[in-house]
PDB file of N, CA and C in Angstrom:
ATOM      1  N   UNK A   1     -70.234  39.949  78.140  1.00  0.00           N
ATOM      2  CA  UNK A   1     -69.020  39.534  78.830  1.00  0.00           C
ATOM      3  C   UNK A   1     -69.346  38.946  80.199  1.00  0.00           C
ATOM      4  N   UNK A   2     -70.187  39.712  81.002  1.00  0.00           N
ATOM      5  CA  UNK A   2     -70.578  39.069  82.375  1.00  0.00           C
ATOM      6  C   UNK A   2     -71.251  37.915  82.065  1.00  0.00           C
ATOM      7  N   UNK A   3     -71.955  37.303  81.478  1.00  0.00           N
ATOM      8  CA  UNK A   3     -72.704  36.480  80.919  1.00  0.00           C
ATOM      9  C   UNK A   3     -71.577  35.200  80.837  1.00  0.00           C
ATOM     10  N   UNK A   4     -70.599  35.544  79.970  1.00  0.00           N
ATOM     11  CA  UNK A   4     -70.001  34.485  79.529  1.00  0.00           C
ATOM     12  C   UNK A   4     -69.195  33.986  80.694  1.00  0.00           C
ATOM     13  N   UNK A   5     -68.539  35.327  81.631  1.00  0.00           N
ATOM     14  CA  UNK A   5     -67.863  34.799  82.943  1.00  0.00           C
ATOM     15  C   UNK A   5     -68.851  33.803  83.817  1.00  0.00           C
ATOM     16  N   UNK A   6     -69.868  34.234  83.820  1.00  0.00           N
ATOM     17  CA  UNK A   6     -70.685  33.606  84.809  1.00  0.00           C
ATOM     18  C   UNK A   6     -71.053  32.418  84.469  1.00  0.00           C
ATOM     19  N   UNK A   7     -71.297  32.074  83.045  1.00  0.00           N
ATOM     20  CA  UNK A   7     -71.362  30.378  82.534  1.00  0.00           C
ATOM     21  C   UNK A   7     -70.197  29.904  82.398  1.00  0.00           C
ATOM     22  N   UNK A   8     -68.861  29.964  82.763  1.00  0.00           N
ATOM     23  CA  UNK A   8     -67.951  29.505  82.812  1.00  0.00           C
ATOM     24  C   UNK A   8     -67.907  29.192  84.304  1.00  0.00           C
ATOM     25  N   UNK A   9     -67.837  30.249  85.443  1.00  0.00           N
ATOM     26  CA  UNK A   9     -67.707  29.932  86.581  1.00  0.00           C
ATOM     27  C   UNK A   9     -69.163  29.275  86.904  1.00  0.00           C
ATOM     28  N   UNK A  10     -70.401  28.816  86.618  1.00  0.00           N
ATOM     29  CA  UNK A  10     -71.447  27.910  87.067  1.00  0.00           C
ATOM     30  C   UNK A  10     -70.473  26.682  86.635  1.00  0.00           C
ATOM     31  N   UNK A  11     -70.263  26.416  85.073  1.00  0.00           N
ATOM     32  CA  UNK A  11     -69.386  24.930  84.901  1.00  0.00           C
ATOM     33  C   UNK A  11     -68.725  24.529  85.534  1.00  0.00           C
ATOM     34  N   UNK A  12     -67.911  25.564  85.865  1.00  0.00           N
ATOM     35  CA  UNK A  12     -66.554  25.219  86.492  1.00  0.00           C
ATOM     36  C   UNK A  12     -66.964  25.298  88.264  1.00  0.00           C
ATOM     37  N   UNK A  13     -68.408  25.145  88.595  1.00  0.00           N
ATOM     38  CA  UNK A  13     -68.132  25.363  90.379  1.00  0.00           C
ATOM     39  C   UNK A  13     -67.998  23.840  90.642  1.00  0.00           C
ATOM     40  N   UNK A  14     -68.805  23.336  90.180  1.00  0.00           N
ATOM     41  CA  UNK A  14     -69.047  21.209  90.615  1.00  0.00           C
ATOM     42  C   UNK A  14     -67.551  21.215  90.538  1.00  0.00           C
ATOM     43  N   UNK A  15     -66.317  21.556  90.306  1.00  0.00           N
ATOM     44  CA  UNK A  15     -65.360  21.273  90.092  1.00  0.00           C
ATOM     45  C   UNK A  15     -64.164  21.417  91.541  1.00  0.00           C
ATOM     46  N   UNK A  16     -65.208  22.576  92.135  1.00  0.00           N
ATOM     47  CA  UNK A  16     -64.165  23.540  93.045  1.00  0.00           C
ATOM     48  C   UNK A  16     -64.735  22.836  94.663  1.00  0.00           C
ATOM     49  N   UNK A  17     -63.881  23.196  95.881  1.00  0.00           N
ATOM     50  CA  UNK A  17     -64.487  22.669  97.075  1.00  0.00           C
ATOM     51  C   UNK A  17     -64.149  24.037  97.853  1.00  0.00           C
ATOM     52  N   UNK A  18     -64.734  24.295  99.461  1.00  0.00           N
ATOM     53  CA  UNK A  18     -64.626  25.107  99.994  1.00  0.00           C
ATOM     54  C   UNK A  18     -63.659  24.303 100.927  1.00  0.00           C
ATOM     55  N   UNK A  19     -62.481  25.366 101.315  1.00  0.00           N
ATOM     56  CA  UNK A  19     -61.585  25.378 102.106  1.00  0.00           C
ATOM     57  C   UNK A  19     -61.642  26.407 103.119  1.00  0.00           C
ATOM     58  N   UNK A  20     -62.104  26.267 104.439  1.00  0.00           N
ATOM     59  CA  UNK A  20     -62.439  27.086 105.509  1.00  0.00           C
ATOM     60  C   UNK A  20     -61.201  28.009 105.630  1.00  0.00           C
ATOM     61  N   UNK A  21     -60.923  29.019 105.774  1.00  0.00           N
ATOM     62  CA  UNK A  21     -59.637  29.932 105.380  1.00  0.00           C
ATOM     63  C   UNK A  21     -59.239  30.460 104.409  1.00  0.00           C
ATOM     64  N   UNK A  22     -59.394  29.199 103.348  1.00  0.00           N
ATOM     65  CA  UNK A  22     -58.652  29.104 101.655  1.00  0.00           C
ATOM     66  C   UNK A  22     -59.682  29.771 101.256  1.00  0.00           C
ATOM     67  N   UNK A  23     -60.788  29.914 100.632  1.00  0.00           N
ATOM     68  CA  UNK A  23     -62.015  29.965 100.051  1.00  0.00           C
ATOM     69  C   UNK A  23     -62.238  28.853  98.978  1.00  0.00           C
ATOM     70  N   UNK A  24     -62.494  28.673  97.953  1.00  0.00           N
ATOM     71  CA  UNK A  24     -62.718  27.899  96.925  1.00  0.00           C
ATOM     72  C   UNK A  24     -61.558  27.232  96.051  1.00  0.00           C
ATOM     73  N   UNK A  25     -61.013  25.531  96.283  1.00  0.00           N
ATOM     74  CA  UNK A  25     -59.895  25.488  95.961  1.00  0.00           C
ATOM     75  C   UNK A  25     -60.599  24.273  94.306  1.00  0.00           C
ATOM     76  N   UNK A  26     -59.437  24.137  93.394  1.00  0.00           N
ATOM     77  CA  UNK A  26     -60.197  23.006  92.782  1.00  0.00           C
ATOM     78  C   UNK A  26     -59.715  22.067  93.244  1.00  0.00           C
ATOM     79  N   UNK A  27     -60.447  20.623  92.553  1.00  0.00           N
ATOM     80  CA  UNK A  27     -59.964  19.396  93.127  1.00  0.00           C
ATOM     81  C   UNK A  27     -59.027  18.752  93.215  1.00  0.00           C
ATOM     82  N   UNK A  28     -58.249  19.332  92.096  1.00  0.00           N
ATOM     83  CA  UNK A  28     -56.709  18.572  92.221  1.00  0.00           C
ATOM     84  C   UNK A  28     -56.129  19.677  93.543  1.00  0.00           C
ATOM     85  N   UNK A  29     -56.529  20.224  93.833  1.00  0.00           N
ATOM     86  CA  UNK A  29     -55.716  21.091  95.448  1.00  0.00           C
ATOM     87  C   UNK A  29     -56.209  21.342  96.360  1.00  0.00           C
ATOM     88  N   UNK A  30     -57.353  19.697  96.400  1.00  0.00           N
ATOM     89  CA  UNK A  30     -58.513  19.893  97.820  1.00  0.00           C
ATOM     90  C   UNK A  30     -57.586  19.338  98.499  1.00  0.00           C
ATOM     91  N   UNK A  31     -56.170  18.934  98.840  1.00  0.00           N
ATOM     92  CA  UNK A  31     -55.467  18.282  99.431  1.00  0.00           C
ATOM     93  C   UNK A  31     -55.063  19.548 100.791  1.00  0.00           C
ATOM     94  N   UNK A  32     -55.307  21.103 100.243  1.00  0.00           N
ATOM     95  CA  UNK A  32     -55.400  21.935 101.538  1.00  0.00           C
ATOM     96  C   UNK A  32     -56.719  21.684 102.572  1.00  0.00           C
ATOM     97  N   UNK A  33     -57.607  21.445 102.016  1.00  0.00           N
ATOM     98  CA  UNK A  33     -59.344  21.452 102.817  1.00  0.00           C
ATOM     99  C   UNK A  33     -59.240  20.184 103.387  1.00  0.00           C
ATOM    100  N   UNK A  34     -58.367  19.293 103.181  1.00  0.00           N
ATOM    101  CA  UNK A  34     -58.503  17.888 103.875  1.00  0.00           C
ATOM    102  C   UNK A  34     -57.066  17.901 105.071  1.00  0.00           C
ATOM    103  N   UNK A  35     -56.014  18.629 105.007  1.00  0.00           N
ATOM    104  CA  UNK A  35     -55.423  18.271 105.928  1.00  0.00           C
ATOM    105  C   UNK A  35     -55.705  19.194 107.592  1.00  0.00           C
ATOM    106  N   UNK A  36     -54.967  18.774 108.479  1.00  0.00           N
ATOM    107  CA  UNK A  36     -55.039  19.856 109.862  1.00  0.00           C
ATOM    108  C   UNK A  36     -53.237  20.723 110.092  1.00  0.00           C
ATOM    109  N   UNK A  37     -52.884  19.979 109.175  1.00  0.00           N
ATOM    110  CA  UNK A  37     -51.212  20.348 109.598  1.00  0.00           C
ATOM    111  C   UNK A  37     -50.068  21.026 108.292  1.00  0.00           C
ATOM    112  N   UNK A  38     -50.082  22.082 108.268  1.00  0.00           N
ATOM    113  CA  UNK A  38     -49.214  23.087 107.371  1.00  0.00           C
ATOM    114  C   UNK A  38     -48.253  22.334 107.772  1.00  0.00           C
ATOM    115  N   UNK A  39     -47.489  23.062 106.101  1.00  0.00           N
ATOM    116  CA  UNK A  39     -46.043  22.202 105.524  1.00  0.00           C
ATOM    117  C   UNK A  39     -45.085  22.624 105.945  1.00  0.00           C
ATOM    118  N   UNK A  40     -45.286  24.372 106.349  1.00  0.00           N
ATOM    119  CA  UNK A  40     -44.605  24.507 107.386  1.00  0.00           C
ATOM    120  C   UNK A  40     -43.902  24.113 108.579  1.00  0.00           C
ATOM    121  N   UNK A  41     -45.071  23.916 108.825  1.00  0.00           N
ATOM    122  CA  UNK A  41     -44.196  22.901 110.199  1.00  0.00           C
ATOM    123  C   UNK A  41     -44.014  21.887 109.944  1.00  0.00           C
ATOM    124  N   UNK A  42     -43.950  20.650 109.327  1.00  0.00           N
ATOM    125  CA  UNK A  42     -43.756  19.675 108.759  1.00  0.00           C
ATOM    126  C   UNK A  42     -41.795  19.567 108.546  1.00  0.00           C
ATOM    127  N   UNK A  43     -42.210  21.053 107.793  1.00  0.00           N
ATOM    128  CA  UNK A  43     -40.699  21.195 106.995  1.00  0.00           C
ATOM    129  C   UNK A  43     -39.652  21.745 108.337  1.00  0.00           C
ATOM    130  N   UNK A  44     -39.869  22.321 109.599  1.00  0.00           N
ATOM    131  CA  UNK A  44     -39.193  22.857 110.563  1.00  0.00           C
ATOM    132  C   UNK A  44     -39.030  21.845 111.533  1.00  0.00           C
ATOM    133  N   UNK A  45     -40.099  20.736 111.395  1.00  0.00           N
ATOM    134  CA  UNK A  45     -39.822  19.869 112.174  1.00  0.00           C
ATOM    135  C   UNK A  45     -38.464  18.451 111.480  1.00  0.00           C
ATOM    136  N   UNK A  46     -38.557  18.751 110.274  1.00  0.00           N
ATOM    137  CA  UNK A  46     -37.664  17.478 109.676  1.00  0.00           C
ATOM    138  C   UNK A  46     -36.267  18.468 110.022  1.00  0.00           C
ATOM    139  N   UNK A  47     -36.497  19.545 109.606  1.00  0.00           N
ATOM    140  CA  UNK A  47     -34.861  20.588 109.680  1.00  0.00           C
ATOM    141  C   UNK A  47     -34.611  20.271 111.299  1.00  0.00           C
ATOM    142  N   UNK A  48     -35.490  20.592 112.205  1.00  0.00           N
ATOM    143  CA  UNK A  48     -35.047  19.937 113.692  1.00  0.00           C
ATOM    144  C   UNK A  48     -34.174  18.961 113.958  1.00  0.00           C
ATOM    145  N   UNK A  49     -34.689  17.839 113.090  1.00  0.00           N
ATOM    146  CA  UNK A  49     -34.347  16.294 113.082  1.00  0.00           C
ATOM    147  C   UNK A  49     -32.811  16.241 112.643  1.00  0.00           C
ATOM    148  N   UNK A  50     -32.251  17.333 112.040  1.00  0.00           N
ATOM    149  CA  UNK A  50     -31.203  17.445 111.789  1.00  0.00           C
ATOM    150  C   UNK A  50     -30.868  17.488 109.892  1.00  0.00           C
ATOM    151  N   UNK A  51     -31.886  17.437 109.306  1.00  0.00           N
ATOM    152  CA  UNK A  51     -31.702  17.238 107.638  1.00  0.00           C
ATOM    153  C   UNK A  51     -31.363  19.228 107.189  1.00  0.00           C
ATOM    154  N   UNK A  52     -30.696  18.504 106.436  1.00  0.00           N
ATOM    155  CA  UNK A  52     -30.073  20.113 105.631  1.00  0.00           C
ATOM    156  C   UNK A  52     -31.302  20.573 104.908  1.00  0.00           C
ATOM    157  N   UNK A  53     -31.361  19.651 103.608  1.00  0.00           N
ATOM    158  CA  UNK A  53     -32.679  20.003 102.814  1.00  0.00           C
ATOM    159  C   UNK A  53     -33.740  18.869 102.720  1.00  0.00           C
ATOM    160  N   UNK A  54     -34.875  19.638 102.743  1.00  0.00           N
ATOM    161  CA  UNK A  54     -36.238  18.581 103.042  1.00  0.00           C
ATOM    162  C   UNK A  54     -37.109  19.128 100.793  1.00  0.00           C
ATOM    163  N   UNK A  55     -37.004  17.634 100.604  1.00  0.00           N
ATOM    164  CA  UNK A  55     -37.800  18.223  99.393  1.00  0.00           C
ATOM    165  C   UNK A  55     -39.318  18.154  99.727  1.00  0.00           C
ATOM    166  N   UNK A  56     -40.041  18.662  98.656  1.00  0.00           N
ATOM    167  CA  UNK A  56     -41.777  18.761  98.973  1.00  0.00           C
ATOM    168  C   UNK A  56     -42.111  17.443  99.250  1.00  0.00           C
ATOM    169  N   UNK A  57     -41.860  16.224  98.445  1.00  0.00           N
ATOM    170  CA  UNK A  57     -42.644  15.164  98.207  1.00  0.00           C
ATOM    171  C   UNK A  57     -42.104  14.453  99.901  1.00  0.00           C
ATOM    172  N   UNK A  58     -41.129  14.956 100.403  1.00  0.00           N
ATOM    173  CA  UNK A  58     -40.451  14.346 101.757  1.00  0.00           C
ATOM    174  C   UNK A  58     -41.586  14.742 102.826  1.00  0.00           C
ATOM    175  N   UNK A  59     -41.727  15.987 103.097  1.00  0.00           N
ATOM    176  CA  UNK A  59     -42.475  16.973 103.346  1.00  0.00           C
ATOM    177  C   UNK A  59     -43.815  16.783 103.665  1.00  0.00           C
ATOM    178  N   UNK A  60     -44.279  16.262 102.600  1.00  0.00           N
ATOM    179  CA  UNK A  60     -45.933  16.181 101.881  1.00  0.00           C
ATOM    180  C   UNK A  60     -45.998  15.035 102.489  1.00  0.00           C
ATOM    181  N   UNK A  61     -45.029  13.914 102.252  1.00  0.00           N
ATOM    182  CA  UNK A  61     -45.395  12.408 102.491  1.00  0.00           C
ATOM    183  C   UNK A  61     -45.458  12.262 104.269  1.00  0.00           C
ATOM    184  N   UNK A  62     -44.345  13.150 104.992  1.00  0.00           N
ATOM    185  CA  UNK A  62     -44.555  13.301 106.651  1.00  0.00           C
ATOM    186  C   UNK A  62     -46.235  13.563 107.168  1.00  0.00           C
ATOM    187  N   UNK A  63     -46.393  14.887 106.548  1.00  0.00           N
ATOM    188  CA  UNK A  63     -47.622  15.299 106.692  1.00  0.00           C
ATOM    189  C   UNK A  63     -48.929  14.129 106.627  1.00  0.00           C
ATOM    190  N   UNK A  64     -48.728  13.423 105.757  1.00  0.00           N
ATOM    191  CA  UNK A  64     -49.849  12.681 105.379  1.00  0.00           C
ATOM    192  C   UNK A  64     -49.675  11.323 106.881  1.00  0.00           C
ATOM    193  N   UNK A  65     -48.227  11.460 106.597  1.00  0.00           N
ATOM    194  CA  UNK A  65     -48.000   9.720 107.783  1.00  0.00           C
ATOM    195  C   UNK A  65     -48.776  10.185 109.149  1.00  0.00           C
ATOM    196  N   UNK A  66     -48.253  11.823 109.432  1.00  0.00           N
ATOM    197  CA  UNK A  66     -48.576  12.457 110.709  1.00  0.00           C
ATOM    198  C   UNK A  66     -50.031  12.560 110.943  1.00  0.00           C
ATOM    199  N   UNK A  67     -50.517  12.551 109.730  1.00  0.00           N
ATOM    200  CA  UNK A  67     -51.949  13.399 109.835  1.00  0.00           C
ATOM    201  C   UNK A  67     -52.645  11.715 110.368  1.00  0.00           C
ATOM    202  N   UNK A  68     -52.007  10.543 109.452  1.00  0.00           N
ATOM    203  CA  UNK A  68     -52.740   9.220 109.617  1.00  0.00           C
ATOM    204  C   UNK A  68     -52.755   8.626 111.333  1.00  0.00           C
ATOM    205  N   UNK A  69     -51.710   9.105 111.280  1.00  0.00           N
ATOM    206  CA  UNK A  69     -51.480   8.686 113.027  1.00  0.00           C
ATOM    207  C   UNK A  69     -51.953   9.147 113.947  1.00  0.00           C
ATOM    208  N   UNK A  70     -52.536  10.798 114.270  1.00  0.00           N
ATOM    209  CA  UNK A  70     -52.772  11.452 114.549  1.00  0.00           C
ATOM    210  C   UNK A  70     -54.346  11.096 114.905  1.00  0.00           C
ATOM    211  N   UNK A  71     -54.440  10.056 113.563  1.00  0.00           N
ATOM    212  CA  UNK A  71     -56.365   9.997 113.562  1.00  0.00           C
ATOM    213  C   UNK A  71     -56.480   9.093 113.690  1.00  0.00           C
ATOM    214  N   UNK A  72     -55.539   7.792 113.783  1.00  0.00           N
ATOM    215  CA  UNK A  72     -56.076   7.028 114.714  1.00  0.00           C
ATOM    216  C   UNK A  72     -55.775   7.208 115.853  1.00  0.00           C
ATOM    217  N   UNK A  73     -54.620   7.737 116.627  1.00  0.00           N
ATOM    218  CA  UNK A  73     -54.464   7.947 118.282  1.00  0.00           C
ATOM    219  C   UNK A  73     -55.984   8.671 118.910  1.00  0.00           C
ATOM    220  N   UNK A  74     -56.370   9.781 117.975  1.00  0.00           N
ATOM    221  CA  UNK A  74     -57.878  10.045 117.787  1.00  0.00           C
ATOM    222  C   UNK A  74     -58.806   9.262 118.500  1.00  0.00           C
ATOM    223  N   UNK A  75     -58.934   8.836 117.405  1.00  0.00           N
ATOM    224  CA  UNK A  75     -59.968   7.582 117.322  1.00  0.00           C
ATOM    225  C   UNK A  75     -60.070   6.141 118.517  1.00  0.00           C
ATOM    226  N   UNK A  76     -58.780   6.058 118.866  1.00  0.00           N
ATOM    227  CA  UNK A  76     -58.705   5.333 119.661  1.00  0.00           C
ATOM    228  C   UNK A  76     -58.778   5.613 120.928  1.00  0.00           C
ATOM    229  N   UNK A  77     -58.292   7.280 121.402  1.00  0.00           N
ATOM    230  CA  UNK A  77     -58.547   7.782 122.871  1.00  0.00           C
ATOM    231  C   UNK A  77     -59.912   8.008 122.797  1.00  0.00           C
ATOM    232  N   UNK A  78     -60.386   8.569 121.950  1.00  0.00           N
ATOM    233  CA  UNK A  78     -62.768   8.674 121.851  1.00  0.00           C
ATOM    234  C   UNK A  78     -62.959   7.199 122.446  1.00  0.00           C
ATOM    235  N   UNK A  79     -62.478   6.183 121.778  1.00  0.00           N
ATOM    236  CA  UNK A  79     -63.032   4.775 122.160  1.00  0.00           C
ATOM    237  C   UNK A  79     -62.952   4.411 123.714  1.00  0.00           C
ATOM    238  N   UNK A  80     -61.526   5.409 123.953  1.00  0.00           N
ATOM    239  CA  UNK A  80     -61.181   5.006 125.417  1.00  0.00           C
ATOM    240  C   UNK A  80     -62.016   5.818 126.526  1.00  0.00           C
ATOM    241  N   UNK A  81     -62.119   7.039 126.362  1.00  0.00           N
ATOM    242  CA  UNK A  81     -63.070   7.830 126.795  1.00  0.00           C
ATOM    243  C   UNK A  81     -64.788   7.306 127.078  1.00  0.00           C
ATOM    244  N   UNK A  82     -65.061   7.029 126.270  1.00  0.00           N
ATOM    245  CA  UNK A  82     -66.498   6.505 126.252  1.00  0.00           C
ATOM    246  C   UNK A  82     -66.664   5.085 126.963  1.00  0.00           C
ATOM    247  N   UNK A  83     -65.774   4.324 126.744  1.00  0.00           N
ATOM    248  CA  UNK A  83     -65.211   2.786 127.599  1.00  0.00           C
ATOM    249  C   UNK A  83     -65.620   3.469 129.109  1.00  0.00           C
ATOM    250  N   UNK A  84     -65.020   4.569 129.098  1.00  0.00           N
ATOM    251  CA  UNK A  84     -64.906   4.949 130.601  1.00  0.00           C
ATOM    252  C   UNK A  84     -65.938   5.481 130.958  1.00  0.00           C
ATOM    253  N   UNK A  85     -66.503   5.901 130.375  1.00  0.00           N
ATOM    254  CA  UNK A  85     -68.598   6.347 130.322  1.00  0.00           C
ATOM    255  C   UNK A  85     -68.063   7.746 130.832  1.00  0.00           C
ATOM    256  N   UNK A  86     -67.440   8.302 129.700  1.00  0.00           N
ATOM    257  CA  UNK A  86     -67.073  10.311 130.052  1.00  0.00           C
ATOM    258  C   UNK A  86     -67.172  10.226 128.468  1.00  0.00           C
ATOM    259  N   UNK A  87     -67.882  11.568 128.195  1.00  0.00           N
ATOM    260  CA  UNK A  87     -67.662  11.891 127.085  1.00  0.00           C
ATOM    261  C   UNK A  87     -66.309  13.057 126.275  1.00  0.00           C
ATOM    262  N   UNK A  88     -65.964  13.392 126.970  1.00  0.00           N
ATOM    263  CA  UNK A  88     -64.554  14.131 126.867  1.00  0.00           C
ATOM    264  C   UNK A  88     -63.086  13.427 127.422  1.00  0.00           C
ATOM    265  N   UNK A  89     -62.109  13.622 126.227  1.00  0.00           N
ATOM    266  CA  UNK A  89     -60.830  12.808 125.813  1.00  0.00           C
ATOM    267  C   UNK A  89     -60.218  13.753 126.332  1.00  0.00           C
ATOM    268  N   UNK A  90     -59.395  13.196 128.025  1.00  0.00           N
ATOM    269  CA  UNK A  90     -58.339  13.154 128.321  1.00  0.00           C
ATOM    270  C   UNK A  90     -57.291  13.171 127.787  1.00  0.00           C
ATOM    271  N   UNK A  91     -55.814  13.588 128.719  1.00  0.00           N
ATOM    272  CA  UNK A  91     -54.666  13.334 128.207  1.00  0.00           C
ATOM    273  C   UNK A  91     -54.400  12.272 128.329  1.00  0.00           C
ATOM    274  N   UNK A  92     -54.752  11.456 129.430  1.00  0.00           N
ATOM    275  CA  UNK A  92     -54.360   9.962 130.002  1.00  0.00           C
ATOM    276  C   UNK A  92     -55.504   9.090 128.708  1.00  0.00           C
ATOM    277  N   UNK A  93     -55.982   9.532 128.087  1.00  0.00           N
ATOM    278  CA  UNK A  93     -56.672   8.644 127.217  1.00  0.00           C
ATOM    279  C   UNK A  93     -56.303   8.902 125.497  1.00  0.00           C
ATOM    280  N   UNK A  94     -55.663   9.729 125.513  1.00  0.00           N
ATOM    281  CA  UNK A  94     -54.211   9.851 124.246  1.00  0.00           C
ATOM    282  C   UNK A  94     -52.854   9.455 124.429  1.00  0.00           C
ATOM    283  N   UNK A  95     -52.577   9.770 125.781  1.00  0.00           N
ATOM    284  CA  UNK A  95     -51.326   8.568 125.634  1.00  0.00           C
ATOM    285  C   UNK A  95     -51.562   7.359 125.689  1.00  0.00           C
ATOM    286  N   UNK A  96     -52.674   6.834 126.554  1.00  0.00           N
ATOM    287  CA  UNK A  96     -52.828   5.319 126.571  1.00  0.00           C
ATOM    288  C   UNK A  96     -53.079   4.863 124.886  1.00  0.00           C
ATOM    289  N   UNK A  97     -53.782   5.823 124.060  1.00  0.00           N
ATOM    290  CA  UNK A  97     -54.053   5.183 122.808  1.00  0.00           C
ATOM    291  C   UNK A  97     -52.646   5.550 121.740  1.00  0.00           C
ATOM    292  N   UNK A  98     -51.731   6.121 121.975  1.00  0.00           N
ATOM    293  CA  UNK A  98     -50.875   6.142 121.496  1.00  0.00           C
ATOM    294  C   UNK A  98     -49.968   5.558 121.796  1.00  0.00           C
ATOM    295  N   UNK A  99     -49.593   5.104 123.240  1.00  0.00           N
ATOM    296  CA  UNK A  99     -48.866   3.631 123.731  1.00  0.00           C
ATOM    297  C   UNK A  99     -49.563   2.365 122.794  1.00  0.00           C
ATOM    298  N   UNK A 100     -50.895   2.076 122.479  1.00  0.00           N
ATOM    299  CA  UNK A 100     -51.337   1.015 122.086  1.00  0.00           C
ATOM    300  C   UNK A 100     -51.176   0.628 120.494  1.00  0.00           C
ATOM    301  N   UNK A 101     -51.459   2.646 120.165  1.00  0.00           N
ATOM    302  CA  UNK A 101     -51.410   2.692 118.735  1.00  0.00           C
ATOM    303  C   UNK A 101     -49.558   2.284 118.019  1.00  0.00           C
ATOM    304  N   UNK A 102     -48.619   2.823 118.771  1.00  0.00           N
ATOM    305  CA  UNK A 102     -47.477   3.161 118.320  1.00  0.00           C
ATOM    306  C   UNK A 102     -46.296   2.304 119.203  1.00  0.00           C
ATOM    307  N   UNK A 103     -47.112   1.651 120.322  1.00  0.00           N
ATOM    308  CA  UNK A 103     -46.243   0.811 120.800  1.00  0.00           C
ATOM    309  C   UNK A 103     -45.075   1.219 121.934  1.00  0.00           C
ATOM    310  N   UNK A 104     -44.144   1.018 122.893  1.00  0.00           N
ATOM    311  CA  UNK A 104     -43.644   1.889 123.637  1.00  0.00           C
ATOM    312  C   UNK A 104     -43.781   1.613 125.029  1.00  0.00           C
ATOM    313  N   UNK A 105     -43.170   2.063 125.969  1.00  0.00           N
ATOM    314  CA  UNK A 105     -43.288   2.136 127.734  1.00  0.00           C
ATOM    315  C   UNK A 105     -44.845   2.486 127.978  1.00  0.00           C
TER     316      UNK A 105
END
């Protein structure tokens, strides 16, 4: 019996990913190990906004827009930071890249 569990779970590991918190998720639900932002808040922030009910796919799809934006404002204050010959990202170098990224005063 241990035998047979254990050649099932060797097959089945190439399958699975580690999720720091989660432990071992499979691949169709590495979509926890890749994000930074629970649905939780996702979902408290749309109810803020004033919506009665938020479905998952509403939810899921915020998360993903948030997470995209998030990494380039990222990406773009590092660029600004280093421009400036400092290796550590300011606040004044996330709003400037999020004025540039998102447009605005």
């Amino acid at each position: 019996m241990v035998t047979c569990v254990f050649l099932l779970f060797t097959s089945q590991r190439s399958k699975l990913k580690y999720a720091p918190g989660v432990g071992f998720v499979s691949e169709e639900n590495s979509l926890l190990s890749e994000t930074e932002f629970g649905l939780a808040a996702v979902y408290r922030i749309i109810k803020k906004s004033g919506a009665e009910r938020v479905s998952d796919e509403a939810a899921e799809e915020l998360r993903r827009v948030v997470e995209d934006v998030a990494n380039r404002v990222a990406k773009s204050a590092i660029e600004l930071s280093l421009h400036a010959g400092r290796h550590t990202v300011k606040a004044s170098d996330v709003r400037l890249a999020a004025k540039n990224i998102l447009g605005g005063e």
